[in-house]
PDB file of N, CA and C in Angstrom:
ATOM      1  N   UNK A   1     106.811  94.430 101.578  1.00  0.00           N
ATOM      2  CA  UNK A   1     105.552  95.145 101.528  1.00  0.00           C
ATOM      3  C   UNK A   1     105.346  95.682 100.112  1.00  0.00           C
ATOM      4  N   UNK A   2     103.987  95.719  99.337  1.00  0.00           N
ATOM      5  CA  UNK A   2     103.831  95.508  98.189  1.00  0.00           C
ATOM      6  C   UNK A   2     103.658  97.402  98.603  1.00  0.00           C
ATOM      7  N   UNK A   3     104.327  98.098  97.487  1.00  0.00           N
ATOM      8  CA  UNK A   3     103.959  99.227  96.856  1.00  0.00           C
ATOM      9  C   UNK A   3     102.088  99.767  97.211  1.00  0.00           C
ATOM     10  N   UNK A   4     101.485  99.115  96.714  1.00  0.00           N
ATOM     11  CA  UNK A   4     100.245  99.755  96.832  1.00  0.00           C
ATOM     12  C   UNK A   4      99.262  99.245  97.779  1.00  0.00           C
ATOM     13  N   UNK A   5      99.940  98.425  98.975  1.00  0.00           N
ATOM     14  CA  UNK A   5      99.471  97.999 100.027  1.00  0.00           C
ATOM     15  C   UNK A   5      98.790  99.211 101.112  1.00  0.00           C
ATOM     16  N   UNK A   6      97.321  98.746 101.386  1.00  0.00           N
ATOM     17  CA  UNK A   6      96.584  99.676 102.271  1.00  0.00           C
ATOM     18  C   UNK A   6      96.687  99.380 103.732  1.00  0.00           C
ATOM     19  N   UNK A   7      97.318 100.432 104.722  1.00  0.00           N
ATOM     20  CA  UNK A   7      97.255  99.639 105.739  1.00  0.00           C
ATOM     21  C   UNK A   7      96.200 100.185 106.639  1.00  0.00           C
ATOM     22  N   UNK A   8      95.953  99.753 107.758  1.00  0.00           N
ATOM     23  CA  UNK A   8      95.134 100.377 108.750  1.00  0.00           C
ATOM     24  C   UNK A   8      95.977 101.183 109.474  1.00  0.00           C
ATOM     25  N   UNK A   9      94.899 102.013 110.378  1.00  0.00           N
ATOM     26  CA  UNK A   9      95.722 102.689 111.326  1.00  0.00           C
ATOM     27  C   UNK A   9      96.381 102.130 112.546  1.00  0.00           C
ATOM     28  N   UNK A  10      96.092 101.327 113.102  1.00  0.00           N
ATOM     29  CA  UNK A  10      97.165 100.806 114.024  1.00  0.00           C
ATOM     30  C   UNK A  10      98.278  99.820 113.361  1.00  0.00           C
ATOM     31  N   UNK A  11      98.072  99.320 112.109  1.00  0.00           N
ATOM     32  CA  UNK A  11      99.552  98.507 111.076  1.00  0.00           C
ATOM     33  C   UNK A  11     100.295  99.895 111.456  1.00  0.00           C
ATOM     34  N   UNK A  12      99.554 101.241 110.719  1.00  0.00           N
ATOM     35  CA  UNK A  12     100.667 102.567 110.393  1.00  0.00           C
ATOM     36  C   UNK A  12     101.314 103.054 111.566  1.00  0.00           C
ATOM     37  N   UNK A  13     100.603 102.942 112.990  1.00  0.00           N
ATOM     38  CA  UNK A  13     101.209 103.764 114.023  1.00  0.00           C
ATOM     39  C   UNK A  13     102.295 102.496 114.374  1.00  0.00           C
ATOM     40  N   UNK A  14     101.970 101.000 114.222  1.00  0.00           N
ATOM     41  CA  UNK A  14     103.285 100.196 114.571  1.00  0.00           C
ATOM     42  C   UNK A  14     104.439 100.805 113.688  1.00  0.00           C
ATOM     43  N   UNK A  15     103.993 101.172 112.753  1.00  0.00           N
ATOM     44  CA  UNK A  15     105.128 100.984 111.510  1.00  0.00           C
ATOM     45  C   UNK A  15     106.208 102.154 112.087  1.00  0.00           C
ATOM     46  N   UNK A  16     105.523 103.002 112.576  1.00  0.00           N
ATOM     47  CA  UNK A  16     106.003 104.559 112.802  1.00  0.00           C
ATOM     48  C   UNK A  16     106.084 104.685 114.495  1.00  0.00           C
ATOM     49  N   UNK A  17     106.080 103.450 114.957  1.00  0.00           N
ATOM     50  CA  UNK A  17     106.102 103.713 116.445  1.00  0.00           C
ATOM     51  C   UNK A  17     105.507 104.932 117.079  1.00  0.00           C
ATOM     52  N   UNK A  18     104.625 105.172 116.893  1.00  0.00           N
ATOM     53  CA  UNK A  18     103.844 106.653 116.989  1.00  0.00           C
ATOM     54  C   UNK A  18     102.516 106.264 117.710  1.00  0.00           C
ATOM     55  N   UNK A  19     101.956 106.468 118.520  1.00  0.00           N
ATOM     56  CA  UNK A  19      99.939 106.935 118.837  1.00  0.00           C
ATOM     57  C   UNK A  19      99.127 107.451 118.462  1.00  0.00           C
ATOM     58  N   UNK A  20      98.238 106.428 118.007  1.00  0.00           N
ATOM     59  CA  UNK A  20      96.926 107.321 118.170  1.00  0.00           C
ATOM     60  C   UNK A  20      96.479 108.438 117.324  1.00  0.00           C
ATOM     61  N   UNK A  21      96.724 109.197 118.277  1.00  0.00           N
ATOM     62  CA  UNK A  21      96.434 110.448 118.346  1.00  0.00           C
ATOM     63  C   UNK A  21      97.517 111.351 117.562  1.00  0.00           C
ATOM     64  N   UNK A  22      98.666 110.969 117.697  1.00  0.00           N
ATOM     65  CA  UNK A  22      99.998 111.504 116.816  1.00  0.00           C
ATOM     66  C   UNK A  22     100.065 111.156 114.940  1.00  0.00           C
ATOM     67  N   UNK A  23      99.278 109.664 114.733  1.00  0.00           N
ATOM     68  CA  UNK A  23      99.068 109.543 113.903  1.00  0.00           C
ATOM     69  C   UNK A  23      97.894 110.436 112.975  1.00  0.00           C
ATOM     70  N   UNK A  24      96.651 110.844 113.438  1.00  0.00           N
ATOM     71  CA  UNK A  24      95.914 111.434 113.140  1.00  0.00           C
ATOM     72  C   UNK A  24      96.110 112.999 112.732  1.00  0.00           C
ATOM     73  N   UNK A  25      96.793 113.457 113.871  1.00  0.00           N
ATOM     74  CA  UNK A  25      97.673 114.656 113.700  1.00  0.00           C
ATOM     75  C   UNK A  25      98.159 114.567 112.284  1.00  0.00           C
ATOM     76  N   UNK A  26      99.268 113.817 111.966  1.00  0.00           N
ATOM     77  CA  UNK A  26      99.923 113.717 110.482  1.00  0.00           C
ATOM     78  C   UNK A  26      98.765 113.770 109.168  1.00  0.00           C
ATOM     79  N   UNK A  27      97.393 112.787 109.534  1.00  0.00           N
ATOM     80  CA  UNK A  27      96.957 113.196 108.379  1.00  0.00           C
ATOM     81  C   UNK A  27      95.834 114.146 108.538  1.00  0.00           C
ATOM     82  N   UNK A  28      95.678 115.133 109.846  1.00  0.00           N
ATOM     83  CA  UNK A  28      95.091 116.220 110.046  1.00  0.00           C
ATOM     84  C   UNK A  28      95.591 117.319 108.938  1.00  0.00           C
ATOM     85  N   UNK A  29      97.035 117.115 109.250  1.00  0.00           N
ATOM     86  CA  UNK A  29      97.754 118.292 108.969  1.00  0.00           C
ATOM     87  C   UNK A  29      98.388 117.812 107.182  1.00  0.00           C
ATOM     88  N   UNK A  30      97.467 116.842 106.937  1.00  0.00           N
ATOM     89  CA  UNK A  30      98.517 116.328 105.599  1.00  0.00           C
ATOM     90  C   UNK A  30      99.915 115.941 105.217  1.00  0.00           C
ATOM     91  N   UNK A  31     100.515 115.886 106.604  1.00  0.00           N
ATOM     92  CA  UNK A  31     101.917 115.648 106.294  1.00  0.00           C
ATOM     93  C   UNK A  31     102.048 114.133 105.802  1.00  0.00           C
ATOM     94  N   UNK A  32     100.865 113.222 105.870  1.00  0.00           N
ATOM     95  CA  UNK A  32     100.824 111.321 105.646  1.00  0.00           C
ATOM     96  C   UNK A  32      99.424 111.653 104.783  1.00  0.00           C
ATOM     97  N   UNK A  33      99.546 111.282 103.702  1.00  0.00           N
ATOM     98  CA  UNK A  33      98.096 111.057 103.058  1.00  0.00           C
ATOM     99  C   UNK A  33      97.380 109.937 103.370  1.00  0.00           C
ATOM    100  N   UNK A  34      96.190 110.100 103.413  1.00  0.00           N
ATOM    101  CA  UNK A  34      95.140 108.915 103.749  1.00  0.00           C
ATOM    102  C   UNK A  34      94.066 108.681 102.702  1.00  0.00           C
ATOM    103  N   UNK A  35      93.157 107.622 102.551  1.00  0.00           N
ATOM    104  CA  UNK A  35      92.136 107.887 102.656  1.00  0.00           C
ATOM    105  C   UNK A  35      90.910 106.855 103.129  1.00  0.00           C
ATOM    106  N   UNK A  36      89.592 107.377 102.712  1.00  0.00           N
ATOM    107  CA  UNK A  36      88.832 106.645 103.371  1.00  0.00           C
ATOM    108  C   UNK A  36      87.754 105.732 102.368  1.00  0.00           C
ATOM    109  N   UNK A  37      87.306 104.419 102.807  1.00  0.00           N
ATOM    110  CA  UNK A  37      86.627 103.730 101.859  1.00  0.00           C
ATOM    111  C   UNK A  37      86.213 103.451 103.196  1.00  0.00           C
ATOM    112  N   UNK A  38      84.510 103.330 102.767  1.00  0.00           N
ATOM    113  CA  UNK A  38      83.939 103.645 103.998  1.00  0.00           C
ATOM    114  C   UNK A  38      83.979 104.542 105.032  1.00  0.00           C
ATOM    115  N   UNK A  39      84.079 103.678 106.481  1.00  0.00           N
ATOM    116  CA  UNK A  39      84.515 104.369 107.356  1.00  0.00           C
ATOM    117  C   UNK A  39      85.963 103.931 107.824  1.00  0.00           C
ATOM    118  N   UNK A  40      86.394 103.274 107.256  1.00  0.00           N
ATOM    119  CA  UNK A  40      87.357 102.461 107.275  1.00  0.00           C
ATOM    120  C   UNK A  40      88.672 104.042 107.098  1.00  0.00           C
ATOM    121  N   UNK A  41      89.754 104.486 107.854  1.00  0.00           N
ATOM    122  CA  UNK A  41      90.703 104.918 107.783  1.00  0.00           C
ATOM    123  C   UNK A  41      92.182 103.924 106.688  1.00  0.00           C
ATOM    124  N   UNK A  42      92.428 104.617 105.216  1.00  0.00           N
ATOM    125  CA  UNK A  42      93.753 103.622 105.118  1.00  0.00           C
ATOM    126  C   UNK A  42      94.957 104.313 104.494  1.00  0.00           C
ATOM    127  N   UNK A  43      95.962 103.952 105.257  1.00  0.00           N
ATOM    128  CA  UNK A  43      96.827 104.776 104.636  1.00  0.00           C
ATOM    129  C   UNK A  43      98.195 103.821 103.654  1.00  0.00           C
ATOM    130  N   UNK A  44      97.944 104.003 102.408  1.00  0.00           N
ATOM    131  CA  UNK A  44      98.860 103.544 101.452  1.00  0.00           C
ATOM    132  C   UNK A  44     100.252 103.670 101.824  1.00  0.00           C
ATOM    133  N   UNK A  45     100.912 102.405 101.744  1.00  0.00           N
ATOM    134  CA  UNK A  45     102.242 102.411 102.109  1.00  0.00           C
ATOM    135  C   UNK A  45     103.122 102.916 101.754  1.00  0.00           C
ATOM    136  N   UNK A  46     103.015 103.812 100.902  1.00  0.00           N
ATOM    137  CA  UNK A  46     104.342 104.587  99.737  1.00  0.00           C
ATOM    138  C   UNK A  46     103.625 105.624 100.750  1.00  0.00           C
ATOM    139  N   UNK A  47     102.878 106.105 101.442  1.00  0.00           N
ATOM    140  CA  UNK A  47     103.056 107.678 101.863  1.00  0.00           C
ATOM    141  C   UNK A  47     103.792 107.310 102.839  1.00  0.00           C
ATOM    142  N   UNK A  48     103.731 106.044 103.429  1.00  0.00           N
ATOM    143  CA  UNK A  48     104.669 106.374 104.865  1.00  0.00           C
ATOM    144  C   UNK A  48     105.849 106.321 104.244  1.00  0.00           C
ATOM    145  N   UNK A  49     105.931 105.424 103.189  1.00  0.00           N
ATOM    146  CA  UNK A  49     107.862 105.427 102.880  1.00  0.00           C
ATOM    147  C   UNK A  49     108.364 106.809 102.927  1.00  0.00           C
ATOM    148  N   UNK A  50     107.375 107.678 102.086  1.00  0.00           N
ATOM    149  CA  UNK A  50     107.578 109.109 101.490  1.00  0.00           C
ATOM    150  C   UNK A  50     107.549 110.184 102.769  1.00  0.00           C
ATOM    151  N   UNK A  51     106.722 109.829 103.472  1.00  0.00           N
ATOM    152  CA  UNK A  51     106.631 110.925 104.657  1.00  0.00           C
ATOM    153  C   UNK A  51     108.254 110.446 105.563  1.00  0.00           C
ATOM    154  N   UNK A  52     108.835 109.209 105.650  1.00  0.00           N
ATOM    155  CA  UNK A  52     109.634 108.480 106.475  1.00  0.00           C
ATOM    156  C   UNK A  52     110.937 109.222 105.419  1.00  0.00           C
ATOM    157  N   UNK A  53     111.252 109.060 104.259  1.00  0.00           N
ATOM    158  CA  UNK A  53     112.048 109.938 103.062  1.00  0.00           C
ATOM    159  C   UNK A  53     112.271 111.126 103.476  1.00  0.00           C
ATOM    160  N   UNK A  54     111.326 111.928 103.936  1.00  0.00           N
ATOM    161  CA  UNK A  54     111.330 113.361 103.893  1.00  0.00           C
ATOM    162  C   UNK A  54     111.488 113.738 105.014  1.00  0.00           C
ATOM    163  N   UNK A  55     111.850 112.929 105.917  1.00  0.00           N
ATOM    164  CA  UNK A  55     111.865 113.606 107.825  1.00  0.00           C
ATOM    165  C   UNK A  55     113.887 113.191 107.341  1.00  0.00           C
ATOM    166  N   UNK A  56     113.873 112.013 106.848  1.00  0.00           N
ATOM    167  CA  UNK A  56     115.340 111.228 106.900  1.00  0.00           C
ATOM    168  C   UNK A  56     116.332 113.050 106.144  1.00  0.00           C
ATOM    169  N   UNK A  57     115.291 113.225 104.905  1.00  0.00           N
ATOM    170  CA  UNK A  57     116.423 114.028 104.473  1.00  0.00           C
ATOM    171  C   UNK A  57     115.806 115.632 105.019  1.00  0.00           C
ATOM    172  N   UNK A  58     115.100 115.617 105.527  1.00  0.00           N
ATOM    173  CA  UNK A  58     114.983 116.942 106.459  1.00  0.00           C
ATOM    174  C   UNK A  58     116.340 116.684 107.814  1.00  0.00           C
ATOM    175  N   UNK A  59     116.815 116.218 108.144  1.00  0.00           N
ATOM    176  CA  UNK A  59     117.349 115.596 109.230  1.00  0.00           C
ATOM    177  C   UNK A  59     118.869 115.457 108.613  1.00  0.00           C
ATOM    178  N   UNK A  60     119.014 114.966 107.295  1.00  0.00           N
ATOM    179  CA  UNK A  60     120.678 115.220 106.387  1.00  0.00           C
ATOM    180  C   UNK A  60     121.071 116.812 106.845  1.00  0.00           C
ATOM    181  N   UNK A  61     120.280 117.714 106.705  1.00  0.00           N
ATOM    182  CA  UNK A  61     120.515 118.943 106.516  1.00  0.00           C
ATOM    183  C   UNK A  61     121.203 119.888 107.744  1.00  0.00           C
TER     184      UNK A  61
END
């Protein structure tokens, strides 16, 4: 997966085995950055690496 690859929201909730609705939550609350072109929802693949980084080493601790 290329670095600056945009995905949709159901690519991101496969990626993260997550719903819906759980996904939205994350970029309600900013914990997954998004954004929007159009109406189109996309979320750049380095935030999930980065949000996926930061649960891994929240979780070392």
């Amino acid at each position: 997966m290329h670095d600056d690859e945009l995905l949709t929201v159901p690519q991101a909730m496969a990626r993260l085995k997550i719903s819906r609705s759980a996904l939205y939550d994350l970029i309600r609350t900013r914990n997954l950055a998004s954004l929007t072109i159009g109406r189109a929802r996309r979320i750049p693949s380095h935030a999930l690496d980065d949000y996926i980084q930061r649960h891994l080493e929240e979780a070392a601790r």
